[in-house]
PDB file of N, CA and C in Angstrom:
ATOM      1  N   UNK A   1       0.839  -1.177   0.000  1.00  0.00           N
ATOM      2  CA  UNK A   1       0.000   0.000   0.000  1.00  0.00           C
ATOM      3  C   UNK A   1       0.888   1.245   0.000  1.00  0.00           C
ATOM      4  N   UNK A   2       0.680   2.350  -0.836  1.00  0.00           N
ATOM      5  CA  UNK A   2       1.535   3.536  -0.781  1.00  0.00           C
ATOM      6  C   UNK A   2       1.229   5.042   0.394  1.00  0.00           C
ATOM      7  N   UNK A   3       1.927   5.592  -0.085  1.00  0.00           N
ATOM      8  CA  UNK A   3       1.567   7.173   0.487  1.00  0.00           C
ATOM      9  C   UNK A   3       0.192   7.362   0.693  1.00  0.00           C
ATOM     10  N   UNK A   4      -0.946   7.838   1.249  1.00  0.00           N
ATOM     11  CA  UNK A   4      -1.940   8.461   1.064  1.00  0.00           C
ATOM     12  C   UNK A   4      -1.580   9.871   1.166  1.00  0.00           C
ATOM     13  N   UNK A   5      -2.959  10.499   0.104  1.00  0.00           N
ATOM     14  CA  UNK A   5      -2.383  11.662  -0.124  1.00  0.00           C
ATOM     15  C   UNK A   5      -3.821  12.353   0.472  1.00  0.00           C
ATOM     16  N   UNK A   6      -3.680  14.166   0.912  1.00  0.00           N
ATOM     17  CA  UNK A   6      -5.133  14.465   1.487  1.00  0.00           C
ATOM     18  C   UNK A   6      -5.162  15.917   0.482  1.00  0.00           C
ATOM     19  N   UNK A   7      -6.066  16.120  -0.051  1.00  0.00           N
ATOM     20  CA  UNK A   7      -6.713  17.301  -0.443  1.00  0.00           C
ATOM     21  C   UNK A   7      -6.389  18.315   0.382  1.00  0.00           C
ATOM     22  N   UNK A   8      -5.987  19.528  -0.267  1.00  0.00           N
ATOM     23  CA  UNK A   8      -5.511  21.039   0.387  1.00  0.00           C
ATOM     24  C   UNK A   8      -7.057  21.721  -0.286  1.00  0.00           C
ATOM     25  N   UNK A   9      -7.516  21.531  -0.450  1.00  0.00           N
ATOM     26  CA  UNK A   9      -8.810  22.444  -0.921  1.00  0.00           C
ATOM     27  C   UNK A   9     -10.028  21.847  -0.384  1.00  0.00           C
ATOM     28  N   UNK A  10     -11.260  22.681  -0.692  1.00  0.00           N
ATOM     29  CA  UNK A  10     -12.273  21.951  -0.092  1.00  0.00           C
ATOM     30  C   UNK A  10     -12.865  21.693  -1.152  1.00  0.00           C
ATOM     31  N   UNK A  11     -13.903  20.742  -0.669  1.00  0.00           N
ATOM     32  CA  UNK A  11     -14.788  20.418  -1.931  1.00  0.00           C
ATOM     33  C   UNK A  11     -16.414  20.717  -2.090  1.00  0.00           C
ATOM     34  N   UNK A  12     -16.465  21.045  -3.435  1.00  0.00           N
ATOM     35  CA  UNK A  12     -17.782  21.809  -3.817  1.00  0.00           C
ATOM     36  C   UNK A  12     -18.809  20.294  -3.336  1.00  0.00           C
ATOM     37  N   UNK A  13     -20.112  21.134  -3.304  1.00  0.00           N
ATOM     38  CA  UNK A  13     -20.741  19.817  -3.068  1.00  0.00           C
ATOM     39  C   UNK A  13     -21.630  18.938  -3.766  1.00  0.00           C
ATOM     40  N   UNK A  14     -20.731  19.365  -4.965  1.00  0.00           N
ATOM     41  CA  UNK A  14     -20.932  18.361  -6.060  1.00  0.00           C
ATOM     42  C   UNK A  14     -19.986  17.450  -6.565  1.00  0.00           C
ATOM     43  N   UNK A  15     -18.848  17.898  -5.781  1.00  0.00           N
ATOM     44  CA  UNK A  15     -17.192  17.144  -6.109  1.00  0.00           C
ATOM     45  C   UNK A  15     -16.770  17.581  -7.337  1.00  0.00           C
ATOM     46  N   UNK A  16     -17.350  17.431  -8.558  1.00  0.00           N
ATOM     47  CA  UNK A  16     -16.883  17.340  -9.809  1.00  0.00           C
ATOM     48  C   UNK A  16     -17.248  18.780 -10.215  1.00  0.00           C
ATOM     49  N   UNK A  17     -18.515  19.142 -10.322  1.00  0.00           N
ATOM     50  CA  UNK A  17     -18.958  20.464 -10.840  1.00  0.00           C
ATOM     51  C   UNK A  17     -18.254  21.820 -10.275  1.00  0.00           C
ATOM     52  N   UNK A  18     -18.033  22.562 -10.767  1.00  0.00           N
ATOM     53  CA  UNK A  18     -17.828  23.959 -10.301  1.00  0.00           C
ATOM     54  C   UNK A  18     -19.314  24.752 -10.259  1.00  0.00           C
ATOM     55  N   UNK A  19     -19.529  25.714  -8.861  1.00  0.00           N
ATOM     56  CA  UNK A  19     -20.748  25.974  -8.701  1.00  0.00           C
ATOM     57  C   UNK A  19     -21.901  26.904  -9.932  1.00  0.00           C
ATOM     58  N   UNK A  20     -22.654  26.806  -9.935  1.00  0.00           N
ATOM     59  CA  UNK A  20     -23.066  27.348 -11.502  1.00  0.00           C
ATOM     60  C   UNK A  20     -23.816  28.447 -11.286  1.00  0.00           C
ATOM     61  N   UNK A  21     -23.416  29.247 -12.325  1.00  0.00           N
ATOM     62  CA  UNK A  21     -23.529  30.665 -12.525  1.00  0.00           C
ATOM     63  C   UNK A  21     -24.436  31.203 -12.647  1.00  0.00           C
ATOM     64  N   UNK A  22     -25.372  29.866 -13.059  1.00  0.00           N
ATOM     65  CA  UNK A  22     -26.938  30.614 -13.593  1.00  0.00           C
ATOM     66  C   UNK A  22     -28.006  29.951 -13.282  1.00  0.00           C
ATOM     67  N   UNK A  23     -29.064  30.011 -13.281  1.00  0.00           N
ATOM     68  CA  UNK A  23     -30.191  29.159 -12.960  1.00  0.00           C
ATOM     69  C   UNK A  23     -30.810  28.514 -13.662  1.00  0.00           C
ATOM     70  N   UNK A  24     -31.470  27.457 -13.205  1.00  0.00           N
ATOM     71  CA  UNK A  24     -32.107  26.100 -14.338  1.00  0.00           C
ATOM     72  C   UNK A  24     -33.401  26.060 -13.831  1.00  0.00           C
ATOM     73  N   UNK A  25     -33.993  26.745 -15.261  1.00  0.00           N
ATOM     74  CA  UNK A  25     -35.540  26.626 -15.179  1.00  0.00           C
ATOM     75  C   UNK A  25     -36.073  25.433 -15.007  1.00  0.00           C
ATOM     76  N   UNK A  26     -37.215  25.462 -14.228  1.00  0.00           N
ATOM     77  CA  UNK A  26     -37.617  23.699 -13.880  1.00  0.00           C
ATOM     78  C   UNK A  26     -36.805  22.775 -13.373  1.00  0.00           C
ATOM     79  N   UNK A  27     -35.503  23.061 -12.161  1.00  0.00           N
ATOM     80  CA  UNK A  27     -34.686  22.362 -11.814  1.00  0.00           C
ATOM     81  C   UNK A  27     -35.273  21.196 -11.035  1.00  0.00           C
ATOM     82  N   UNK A  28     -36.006  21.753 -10.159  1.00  0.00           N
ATOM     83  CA  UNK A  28     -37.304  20.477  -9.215  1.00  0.00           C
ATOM     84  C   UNK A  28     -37.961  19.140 -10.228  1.00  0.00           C
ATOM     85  N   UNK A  29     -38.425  19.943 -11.391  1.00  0.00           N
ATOM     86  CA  UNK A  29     -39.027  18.849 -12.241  1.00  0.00           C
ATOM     87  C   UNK A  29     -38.248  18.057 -12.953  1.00  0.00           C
ATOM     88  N   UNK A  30     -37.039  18.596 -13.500  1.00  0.00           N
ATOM     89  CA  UNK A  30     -35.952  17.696 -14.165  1.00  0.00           C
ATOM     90  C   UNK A  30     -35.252  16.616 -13.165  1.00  0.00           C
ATOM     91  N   UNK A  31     -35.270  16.976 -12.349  1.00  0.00           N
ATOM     92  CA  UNK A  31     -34.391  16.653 -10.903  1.00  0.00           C
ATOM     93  C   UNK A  31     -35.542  15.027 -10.560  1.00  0.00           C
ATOM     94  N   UNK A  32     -36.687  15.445 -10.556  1.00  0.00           N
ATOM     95  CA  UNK A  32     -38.149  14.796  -9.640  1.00  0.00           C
ATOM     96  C   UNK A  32     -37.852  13.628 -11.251  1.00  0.00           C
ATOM     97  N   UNK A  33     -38.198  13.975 -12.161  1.00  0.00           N
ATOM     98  CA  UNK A  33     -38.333  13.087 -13.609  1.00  0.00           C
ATOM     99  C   UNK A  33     -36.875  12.193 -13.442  1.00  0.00           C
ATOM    100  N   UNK A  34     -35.348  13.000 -13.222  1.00  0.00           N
ATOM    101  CA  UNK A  34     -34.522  11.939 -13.341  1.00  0.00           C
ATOM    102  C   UNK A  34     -34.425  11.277 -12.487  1.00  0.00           C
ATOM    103  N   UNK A  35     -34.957  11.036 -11.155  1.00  0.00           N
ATOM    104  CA  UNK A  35     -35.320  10.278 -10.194  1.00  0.00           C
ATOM    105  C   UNK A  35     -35.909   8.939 -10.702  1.00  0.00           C
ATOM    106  N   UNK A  36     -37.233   9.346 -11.129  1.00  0.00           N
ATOM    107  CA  UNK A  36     -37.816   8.731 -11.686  1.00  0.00           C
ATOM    108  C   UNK A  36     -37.255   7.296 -12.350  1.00  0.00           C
ATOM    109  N   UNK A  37     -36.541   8.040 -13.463  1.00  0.00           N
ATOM    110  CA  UNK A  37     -36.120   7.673 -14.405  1.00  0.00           C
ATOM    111  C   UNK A  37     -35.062   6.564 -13.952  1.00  0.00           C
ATOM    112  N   UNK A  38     -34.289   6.846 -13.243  1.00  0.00           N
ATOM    113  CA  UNK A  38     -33.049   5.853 -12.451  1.00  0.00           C
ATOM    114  C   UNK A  38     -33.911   4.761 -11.469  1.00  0.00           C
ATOM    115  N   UNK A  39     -35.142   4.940 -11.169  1.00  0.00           N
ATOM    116  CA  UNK A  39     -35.766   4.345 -10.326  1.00  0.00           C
ATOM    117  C   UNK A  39     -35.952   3.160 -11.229  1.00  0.00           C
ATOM    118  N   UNK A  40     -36.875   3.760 -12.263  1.00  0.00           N
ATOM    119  CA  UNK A  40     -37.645   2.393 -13.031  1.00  0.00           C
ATOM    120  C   UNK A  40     -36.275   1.598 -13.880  1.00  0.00           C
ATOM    121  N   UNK A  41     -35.395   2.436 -14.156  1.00  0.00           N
ATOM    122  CA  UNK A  41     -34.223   1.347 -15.011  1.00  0.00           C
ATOM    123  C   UNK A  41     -33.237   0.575 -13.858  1.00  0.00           C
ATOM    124  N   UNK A  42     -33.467   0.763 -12.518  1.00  0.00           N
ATOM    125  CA  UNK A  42     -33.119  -0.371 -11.274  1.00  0.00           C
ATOM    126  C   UNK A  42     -34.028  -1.477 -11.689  1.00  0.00           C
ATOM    127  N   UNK A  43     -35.235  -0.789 -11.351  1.00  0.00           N
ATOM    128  CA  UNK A  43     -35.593  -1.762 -11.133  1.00  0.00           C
ATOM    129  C   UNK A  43     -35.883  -2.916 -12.427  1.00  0.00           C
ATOM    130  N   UNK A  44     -35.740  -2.607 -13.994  1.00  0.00           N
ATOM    131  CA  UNK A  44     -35.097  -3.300 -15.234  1.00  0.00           C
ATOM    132  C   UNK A  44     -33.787  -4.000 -14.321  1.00  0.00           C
ATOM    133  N   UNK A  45     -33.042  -3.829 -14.289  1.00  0.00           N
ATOM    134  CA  UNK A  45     -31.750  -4.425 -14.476  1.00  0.00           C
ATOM    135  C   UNK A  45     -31.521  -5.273 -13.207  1.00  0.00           C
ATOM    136  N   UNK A  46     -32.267  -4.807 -11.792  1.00  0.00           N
ATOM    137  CA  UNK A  46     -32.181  -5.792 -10.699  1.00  0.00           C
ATOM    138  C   UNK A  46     -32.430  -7.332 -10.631  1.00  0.00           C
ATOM    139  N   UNK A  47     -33.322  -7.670 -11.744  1.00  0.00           N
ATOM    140  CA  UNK A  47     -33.610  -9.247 -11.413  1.00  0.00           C
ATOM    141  C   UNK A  47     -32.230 -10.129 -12.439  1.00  0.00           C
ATOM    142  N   UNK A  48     -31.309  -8.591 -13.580  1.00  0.00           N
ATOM    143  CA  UNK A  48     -29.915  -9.808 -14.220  1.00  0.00           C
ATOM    144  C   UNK A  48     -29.137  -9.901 -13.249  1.00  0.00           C
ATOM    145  N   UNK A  49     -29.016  -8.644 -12.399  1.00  0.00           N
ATOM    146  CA  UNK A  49     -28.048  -8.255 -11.557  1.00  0.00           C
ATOM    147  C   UNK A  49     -27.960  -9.449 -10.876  1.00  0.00           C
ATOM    148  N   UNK A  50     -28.909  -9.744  -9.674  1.00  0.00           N
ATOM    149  CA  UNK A  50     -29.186 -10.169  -9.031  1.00  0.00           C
ATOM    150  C   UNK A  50     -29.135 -12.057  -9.702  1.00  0.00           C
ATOM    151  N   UNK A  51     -29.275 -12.309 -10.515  1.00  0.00           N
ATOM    152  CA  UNK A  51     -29.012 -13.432 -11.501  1.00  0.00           C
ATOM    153  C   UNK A  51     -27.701 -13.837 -11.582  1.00  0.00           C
ATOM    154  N   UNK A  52     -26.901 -13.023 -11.752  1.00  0.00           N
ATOM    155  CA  UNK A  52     -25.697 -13.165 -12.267  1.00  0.00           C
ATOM    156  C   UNK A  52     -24.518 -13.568 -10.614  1.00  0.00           C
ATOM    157  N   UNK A  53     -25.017 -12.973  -9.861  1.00  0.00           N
ATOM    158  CA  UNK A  53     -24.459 -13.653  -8.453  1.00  0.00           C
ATOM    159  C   UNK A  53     -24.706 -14.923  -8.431  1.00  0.00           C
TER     160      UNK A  53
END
């Protein structure tokens, strides 16, 4: 096992994104829909997943 190394900065709390500049119309509904959306394609893929163990 090597060095661990620690972050000198903090992190946004998105990790990856830098904070954004502008606003997103309908952010609740896009947000509420891609929920959605990740919900029902679990639950597609849970019974190979779960198969394949």
């Amino acid at each position: 096992m090597g060095a661990r190394k620690q972050l000198d900065a903090t992190l946004t709390p998105t990790l990856h994104d830098a904070p954004q500049a502008f606003d997103i119309p309908r952010r609740d509904t896009i947000a509420a829909q891609n929920t959605q959306v990740s919900k029902r394609r679990l639950e597609l893929v849970a019974p190979a997943w779960y198969q394949a163990w």
